[in-house]
C-alpha atoms as a PDB file:
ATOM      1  CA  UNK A   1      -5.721  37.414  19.528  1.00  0.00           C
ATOM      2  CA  UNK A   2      -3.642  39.957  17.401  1.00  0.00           C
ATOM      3  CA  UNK A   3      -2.935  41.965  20.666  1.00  0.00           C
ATOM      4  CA  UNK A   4      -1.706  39.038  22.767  1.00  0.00           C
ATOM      5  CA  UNK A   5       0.690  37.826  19.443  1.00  0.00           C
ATOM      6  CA  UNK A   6       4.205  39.579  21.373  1.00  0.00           C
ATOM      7  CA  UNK A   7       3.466  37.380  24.068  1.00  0.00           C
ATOM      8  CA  UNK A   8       2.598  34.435  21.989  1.00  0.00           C
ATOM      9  CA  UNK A   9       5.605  34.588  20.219  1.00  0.00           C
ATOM     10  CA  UNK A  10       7.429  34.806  23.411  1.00  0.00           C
ATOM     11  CA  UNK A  11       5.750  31.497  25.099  1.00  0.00           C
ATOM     12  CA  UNK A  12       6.581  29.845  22.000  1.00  0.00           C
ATOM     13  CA  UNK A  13       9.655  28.041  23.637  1.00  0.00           C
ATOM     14  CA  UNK A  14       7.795  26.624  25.947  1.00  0.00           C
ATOM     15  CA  UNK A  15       5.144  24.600  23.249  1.00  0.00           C
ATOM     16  CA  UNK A  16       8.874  23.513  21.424  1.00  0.00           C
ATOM     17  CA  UNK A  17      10.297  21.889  24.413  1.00  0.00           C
ATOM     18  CA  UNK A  18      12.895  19.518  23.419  1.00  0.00           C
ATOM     19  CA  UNK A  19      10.872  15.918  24.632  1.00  0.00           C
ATOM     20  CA  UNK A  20       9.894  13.054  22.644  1.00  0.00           C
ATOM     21  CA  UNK A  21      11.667  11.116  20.052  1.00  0.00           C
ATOM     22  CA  UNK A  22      14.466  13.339  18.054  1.00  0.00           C
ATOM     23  CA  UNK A  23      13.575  14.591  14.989  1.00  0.00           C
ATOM     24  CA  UNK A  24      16.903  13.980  12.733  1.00  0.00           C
ATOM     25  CA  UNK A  25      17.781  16.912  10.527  1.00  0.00           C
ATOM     26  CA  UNK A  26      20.114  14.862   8.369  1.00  0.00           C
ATOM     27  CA  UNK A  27      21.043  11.529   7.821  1.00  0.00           C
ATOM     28  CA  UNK A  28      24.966  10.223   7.847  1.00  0.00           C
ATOM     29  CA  UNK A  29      24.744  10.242   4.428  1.00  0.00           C
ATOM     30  CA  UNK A  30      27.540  12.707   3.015  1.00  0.00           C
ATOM     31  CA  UNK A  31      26.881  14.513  -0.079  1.00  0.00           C
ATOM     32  CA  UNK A  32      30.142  15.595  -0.618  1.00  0.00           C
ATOM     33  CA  UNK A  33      32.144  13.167  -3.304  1.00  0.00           C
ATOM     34  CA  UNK A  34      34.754  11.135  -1.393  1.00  0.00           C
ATOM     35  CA  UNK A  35      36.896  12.080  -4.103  1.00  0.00           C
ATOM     36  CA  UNK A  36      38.909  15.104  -5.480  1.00  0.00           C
ATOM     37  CA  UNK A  37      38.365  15.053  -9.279  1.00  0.00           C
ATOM     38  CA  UNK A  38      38.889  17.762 -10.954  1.00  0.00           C
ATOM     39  CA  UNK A  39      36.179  18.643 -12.921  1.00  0.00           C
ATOM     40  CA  UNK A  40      38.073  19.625 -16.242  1.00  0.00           C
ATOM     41  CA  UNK A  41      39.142  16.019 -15.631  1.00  0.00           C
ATOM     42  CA  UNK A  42      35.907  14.189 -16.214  1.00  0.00           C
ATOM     43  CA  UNK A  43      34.048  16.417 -18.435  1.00  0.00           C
ATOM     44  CA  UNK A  44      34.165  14.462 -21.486  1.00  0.00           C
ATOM     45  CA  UNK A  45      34.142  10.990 -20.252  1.00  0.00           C
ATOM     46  CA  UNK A  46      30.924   8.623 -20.594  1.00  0.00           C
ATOM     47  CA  UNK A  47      29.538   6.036 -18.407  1.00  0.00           C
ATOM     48  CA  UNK A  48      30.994   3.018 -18.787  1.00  0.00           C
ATOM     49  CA  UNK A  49      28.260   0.550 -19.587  1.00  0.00           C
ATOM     50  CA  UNK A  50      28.890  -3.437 -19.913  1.00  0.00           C
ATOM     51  CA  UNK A  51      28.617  -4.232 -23.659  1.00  0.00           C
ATOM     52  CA  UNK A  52      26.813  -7.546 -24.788  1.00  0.00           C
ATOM     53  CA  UNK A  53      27.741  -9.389 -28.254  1.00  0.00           C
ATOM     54  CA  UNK A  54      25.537 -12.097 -28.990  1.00  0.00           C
ATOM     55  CA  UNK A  55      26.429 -15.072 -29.955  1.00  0.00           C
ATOM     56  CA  UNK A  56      29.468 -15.144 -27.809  1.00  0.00           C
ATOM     57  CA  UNK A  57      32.501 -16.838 -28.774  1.00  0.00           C
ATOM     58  CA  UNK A  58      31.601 -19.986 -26.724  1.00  0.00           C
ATOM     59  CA  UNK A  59      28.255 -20.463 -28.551  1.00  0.00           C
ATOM     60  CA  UNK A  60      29.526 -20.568 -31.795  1.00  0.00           C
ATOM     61  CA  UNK A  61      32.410 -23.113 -31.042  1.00  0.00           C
ATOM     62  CA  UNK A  62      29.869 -24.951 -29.644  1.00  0.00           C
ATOM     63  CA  UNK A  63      27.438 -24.763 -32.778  1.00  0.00           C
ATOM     64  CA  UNK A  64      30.425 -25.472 -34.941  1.00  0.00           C
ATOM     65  CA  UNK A  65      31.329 -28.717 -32.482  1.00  0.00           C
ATOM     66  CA  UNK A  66      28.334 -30.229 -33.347  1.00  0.00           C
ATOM     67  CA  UNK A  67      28.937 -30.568 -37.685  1.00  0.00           C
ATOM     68  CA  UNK A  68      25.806 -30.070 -38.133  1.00  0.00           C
ATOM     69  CA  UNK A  69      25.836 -27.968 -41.724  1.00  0.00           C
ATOM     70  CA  UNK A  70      23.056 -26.821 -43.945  1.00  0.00           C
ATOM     71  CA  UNK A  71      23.542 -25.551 -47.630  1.00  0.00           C
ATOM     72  CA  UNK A  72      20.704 -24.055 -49.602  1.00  0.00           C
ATOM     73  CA  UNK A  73      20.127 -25.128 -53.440  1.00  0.00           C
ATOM     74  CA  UNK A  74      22.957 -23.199 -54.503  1.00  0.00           C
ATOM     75  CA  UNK A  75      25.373 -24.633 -52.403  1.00  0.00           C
ATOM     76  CA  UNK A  76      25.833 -21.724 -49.844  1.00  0.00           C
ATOM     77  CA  UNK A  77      25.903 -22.285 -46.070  1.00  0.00           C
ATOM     78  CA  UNK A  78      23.052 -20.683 -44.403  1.00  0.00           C
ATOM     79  CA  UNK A  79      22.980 -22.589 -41.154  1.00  0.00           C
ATOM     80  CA  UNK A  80      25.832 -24.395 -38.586  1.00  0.00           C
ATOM     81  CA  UNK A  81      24.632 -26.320 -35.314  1.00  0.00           C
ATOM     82  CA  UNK A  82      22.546 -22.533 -34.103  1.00  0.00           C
ATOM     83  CA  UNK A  83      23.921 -20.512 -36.013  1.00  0.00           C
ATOM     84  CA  UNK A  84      22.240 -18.855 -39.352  1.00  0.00           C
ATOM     85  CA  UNK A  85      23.506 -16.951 -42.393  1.00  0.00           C
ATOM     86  CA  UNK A  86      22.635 -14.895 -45.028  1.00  0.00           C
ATOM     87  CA  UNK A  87      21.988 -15.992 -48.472  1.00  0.00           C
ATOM     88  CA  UNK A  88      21.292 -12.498 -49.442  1.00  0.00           C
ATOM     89  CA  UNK A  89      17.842 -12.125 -49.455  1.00  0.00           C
ATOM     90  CA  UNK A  90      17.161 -11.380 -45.540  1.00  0.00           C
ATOM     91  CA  UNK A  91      16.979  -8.252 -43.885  1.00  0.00           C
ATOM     92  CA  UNK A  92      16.839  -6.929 -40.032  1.00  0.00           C
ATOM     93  CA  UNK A  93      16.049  -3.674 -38.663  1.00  0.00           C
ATOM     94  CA  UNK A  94      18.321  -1.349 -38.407  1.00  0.00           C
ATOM     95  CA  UNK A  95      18.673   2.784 -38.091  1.00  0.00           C
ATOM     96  CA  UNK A  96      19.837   5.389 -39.997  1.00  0.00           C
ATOM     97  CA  UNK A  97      19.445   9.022 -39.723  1.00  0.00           C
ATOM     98  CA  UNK A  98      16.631  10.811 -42.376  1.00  0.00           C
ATOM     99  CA  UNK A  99      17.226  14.060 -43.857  1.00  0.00           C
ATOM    100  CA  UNK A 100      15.694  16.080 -41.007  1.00  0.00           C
ATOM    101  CA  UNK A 101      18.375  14.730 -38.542  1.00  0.00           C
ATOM    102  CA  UNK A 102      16.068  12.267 -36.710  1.00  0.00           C
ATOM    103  CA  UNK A 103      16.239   8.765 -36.080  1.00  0.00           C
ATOM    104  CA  UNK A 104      14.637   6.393 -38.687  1.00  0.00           C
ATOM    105  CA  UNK A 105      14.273   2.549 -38.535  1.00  0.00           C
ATOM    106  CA  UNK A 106      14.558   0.511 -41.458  1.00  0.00           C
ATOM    107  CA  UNK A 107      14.970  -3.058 -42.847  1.00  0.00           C
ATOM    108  CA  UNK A 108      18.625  -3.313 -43.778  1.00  0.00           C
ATOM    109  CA  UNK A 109      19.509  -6.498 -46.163  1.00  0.00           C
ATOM    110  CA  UNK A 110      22.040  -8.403 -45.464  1.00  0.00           C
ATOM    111  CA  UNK A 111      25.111  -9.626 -47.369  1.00  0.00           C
ATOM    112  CA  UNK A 112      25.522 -12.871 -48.537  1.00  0.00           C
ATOM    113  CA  UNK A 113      27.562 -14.912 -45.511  1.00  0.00           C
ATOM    114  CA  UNK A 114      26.754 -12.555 -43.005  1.00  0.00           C
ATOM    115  CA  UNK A 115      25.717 -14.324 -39.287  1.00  0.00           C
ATOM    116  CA  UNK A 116      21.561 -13.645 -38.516  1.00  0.00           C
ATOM    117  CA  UNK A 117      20.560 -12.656 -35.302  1.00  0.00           C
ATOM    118  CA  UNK A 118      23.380 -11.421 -33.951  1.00  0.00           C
ATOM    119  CA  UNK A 119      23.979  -8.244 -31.091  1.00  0.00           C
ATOM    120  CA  UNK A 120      26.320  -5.488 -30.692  1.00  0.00           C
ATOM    121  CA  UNK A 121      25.394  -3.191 -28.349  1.00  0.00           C
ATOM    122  CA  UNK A 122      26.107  -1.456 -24.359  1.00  0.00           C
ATOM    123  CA  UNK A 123      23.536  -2.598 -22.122  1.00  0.00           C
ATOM    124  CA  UNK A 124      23.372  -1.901 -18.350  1.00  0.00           C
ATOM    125  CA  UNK A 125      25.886   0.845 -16.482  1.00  0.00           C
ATOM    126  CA  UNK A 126      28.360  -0.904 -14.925  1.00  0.00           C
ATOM    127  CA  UNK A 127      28.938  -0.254 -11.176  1.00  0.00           C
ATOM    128  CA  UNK A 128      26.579  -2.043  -8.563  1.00  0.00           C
ATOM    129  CA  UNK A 129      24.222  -4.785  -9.964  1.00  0.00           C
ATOM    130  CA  UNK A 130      22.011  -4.860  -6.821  1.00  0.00           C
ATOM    131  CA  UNK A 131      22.327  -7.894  -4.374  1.00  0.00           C
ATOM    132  CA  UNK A 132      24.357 -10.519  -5.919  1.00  0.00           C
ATOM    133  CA  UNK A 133      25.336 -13.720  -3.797  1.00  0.00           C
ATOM    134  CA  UNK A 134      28.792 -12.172  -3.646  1.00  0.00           C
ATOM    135  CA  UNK A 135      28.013  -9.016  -2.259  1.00  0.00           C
ATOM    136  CA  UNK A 136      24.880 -11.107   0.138  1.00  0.00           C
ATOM    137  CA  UNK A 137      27.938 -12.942   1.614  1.00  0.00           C
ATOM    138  CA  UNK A 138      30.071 -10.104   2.192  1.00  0.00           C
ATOM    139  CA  UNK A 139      27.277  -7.687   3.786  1.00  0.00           C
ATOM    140  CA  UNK A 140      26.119 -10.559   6.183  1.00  0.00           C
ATOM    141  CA  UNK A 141      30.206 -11.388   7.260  1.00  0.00           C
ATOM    142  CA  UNK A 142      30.539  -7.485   8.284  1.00  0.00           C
ATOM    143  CA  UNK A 143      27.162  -7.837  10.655  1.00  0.00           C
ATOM    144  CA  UNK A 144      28.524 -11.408  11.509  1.00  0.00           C
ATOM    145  CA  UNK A 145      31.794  -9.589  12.277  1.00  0.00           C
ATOM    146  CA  UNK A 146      30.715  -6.211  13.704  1.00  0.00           C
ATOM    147  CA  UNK A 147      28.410  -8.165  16.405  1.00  0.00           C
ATOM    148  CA  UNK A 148      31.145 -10.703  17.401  1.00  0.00           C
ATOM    149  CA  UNK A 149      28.517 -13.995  16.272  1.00  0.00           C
ATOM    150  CA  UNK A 150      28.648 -16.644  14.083  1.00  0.00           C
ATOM    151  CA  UNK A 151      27.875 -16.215   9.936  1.00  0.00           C
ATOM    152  CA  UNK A 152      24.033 -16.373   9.641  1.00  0.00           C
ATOM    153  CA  UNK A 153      22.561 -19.241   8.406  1.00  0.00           C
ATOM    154  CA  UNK A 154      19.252 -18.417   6.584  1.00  0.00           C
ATOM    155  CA  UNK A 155      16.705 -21.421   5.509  1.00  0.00           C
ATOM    156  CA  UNK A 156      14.653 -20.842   2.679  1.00  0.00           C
ATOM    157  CA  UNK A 157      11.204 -21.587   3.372  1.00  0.00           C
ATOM    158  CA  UNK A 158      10.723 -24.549   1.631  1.00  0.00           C
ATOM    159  CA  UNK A 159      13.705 -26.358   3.278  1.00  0.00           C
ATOM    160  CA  UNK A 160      12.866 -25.326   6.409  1.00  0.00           C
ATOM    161  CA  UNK A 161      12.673 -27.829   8.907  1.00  0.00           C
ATOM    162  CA  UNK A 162       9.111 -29.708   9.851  1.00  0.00           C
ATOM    163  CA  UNK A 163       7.883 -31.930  12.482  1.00  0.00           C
ATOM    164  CA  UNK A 164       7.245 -29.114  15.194  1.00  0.00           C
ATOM    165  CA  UNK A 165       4.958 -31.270  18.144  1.00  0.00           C
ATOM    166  CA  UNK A 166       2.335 -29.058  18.927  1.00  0.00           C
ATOM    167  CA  UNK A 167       0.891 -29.045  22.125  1.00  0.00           C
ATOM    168  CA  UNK A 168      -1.949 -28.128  24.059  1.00  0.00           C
ATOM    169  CA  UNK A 169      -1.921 -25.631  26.855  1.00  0.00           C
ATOM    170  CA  UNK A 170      -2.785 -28.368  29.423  1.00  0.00           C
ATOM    171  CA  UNK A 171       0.155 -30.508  28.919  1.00  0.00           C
ATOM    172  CA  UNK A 172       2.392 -27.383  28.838  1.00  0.00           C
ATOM    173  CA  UNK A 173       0.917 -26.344  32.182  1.00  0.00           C
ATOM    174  CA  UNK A 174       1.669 -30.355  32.933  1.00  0.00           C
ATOM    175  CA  UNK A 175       5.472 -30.176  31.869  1.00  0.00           C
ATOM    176  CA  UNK A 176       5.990 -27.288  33.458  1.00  0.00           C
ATOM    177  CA  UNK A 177       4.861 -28.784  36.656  1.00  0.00           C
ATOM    178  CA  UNK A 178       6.712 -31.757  36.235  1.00  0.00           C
ATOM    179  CA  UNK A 179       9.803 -32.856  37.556  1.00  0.00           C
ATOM    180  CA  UNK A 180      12.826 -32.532  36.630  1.00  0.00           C
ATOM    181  CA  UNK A 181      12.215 -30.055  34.304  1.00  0.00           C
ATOM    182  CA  UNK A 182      13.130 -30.321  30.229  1.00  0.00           C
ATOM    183  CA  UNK A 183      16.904 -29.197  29.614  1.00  0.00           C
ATOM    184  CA  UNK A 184      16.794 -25.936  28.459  1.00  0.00           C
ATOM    185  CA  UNK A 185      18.891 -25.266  25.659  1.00  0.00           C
ATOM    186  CA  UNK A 186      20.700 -21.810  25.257  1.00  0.00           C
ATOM    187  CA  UNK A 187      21.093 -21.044  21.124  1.00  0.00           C
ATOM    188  CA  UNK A 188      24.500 -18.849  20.889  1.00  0.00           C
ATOM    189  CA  UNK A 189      24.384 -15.214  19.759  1.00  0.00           C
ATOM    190  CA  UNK A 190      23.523 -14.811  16.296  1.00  0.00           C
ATOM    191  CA  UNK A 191      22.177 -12.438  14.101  1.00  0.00           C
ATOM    192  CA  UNK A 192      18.220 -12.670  13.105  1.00  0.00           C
ATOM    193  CA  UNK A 193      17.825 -14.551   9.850  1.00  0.00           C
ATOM    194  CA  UNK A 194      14.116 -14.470   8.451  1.00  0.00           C
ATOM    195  CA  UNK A 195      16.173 -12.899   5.020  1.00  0.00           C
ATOM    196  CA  UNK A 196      18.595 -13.792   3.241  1.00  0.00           C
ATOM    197  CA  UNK A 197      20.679 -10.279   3.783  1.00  0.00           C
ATOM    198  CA  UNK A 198      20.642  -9.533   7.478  1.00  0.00           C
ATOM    199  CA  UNK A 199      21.242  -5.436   6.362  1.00  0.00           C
ATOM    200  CA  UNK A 200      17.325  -5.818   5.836  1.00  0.00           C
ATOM    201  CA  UNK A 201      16.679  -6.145   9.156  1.00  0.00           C
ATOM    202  CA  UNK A 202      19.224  -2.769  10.288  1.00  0.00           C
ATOM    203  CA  UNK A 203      17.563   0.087   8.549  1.00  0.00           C
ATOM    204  CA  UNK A 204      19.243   2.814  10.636  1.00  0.00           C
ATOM    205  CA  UNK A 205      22.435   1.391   8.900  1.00  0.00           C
ATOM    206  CA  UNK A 206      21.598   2.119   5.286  1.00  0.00           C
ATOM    207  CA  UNK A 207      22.597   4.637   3.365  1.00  0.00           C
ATOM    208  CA  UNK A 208      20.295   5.827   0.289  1.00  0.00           C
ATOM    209  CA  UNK A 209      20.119   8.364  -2.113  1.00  0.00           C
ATOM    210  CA  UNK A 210      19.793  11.818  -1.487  1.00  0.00           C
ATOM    211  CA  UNK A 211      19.980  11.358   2.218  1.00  0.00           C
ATOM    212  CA  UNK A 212      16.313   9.637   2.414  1.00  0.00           C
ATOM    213  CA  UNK A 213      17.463   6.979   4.582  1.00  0.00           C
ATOM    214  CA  UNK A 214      20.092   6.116   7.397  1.00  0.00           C
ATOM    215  CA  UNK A 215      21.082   6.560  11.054  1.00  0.00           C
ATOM    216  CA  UNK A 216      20.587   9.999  12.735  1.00  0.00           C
ATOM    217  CA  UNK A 217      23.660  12.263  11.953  1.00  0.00           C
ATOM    218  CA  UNK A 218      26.154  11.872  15.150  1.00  0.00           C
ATOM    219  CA  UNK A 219      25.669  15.569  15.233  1.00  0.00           C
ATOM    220  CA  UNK A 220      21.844  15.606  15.804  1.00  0.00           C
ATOM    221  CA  UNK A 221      22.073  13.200  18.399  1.00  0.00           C
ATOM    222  CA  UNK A 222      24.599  14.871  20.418  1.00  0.00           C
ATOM    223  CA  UNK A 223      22.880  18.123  20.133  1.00  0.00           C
ATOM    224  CA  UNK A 224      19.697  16.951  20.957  1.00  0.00           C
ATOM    225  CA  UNK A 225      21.074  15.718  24.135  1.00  0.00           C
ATOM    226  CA  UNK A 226      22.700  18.954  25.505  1.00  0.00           C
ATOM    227  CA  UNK A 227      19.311  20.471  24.728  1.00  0.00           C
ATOM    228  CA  UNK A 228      17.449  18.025  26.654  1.00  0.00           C
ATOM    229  CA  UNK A 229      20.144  18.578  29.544  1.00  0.00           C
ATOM    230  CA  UNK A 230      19.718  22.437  29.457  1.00  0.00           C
ATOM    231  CA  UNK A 231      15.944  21.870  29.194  1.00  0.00           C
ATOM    232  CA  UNK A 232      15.569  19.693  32.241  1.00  0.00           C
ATOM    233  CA  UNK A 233      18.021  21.888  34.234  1.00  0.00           C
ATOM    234  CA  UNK A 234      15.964  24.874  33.529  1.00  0.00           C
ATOM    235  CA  UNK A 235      12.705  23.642  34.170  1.00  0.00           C
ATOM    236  CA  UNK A 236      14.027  22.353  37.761  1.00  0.00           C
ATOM    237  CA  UNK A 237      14.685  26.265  38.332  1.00  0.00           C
ATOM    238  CA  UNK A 238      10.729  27.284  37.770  1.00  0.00           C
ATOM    239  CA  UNK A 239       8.694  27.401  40.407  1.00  0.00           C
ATOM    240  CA  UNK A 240       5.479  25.019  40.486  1.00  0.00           C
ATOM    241  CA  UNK A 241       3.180  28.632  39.576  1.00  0.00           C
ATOM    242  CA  UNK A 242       5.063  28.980  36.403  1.00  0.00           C
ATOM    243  CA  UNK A 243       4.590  25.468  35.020  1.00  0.00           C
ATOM    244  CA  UNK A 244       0.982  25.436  35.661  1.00  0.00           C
ATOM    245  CA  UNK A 245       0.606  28.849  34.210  1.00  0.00           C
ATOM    246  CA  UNK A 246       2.586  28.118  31.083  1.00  0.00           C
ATOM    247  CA  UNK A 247       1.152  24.760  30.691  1.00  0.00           C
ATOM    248  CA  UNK A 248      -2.755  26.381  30.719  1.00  0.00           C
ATOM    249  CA  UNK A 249      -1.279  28.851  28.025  1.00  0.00           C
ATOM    250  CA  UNK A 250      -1.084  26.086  25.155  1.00  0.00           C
ATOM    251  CA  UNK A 251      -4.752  24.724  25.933  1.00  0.00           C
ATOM    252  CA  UNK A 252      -6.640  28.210  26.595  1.00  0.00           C
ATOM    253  CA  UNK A 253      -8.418  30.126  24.154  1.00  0.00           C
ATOM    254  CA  UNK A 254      -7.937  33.204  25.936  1.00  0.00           C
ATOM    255  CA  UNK A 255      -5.959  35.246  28.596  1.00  0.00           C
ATOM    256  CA  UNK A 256      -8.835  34.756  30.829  1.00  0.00           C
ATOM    257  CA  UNK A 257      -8.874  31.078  30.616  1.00  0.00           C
ATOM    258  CA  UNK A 258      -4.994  31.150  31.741  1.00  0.00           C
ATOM    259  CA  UNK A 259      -5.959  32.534  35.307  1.00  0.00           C
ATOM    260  CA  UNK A 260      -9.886  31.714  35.673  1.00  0.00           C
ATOM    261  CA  UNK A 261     -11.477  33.923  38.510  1.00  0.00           C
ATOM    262  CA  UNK A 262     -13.567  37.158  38.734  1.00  0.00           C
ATOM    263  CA  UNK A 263     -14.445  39.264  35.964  1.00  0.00           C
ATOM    264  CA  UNK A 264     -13.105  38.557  32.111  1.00  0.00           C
ATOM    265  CA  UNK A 265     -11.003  41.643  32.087  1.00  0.00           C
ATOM    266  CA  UNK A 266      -9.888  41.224  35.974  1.00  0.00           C
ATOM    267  CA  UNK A 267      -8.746  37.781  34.863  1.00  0.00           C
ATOM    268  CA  UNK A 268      -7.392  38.858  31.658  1.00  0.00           C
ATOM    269  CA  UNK A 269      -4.563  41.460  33.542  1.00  0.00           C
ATOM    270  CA  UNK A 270      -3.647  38.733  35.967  1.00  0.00           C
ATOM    271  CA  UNK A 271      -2.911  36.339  33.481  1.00  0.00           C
ATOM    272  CA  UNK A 272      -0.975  38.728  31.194  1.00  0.00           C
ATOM    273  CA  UNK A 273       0.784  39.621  34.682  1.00  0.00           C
ATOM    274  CA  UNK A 274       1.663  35.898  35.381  1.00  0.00           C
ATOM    275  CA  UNK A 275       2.615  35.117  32.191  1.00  0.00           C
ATOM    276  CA  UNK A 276       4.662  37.506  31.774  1.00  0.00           C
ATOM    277  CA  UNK A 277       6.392  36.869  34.736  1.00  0.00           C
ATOM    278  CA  UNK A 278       6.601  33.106  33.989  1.00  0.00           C
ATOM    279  CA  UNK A 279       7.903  34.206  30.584  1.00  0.00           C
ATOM    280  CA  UNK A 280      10.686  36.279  32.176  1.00  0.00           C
ATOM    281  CA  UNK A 281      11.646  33.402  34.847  1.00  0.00           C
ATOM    282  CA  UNK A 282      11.753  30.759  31.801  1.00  0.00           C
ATOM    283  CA  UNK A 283      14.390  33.408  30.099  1.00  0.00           C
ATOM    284  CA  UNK A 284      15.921  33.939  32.570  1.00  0.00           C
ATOM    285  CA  UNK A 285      16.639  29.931  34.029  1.00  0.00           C
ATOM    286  CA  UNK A 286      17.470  29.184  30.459  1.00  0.00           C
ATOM    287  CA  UNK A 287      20.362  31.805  29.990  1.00  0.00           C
ATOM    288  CA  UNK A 288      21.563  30.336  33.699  1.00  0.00           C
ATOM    289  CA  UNK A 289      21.469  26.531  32.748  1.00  0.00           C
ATOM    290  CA  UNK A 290      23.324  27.233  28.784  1.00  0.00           C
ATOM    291  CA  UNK A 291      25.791  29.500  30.983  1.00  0.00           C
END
């Protein structure tokens, strides 16, 4: 009720008591550049990009390996092993820029001699090119490395090994009972491997964009602990009347509901009276157990 909303406000430590899991603020992810450019430095340079020229120089020794010629009527070559050429009449897209400035395709033709088909152009930005067999094997000898086991092993599901005896619950019961008992064979420590990067199964150890994954910040975690600490020590301080009354202040409609008894405005003042004074003893313990 808009009269009560002081006091409300007031009680609101106790509905945010520090208990349950911790709710990370941040990630470890930095987003500070672990670098000192200057920015003067960088501002006219590009992204590199890897740049793809088709046929490569391997493909057309290859093509010219093989002998294989063709000449058109008039004696020009227009075709070795792969490889085509011009005789003047084709033509391949191309651009060129119109009078208003803007991009325009168009069907260029193509000198006499000149190789068909062919590609000149950037392609993908250079940098990380996602999970590569390279980088698979390095990622899974830092876990293998980091948790002191063996290099994981992982068994693609079609290779994986068949055969399995499958047995009833009766004859386990009966092998169990049996005796000696079946050697039991301990597997050394390893690392789980139902993928073929064992990062997939460590999310807390990722690091993503923009902070959207990763491990709790060091910082939460250590703060959320001293605030547990101080919370526990002050709630040892209340008295077992203060709990119950602040405890029947989140669920109650009303002030009266908080101390049930009597008349509505009889049980109205007492409640405002013990919360109040629970209010003042949770302050108070609090300011004692950060001390």
């Amino acid at each position: 009720m808009p009269r009560h909303g002081d006091m409300a406000e007031q009680l609101m430590a106790w509905r945010n008591k520090p208990e349950g899991p911790i709710e990370p603020v941040k990630t470890n992810w930095s987003v500070i550049p672990a670098n000192d450019n200057n920015p003067e430095d960088v501002a006219d340079l590009g992204i590199e990009r890897s740049w793809r020229i088709t046929p490569s120089v391997g493909e057309i020794m290859a093509s010219v390996a093989t002998h294989d010629v063709e000449r058109n009527d008039d004696g020009q070559i227009v075709r070795i092993g792969k490889l085509r050429f011009s005789d003047g009449a084709q033509t391949e897209r191309a651009y060129c820029y119109g009078v208003d400035g803007k991009l325009v395709q168009y069907d260029a033709r193509m000198p006499t001699g000149a190789m068909l088909g062919t590609r000149d152009k950037p392609e993908t930005q250079l940098g990380g090119t996602g999970h590569t067999e390279r980088s698979t094997v390095r990622s899974n000898s830092y876990f293998a490395e980091v948790f002191d086991v063996e290099y994981p092993e992982y068994v693609k599901a079609g290779k994986r090994r068949t055969g399995k005896v499958l047995m009833t619950q009766a004859e386990q019961l009966s092998v169990l009972a049996s005796e000696p008992w079946p050697e039991i064979k301990m597997c050394p420590p390893s690392l789980p491997c139902g993928t073929e990067r064992v990062a997939e199964n460590f999310v807390g150890m990722h690091k993503g964009k923009k902070g959207e994954s990763g491990a709790i910040a060091w910082e939460d975690i250590a703060m959320a602990r001293v605030h547990r600490e101080i919370w526990d020590e002050t709630v040892r301080m209340l008295s077992e009347k203060d709990i119950e009354t602040l405890d029947a202040a989140l669920d109650a409609r009303n002030l009266a509901e908080v101390a049930p008894g009597g008349h509505r405005r009889t049980a109205e003042r007492r409640a405002k009276r013990e919360l109040q004074a629970a209010n003042d003893n949770l302050v108070a313990a609090r300011k004692i157990a950060a001390a």
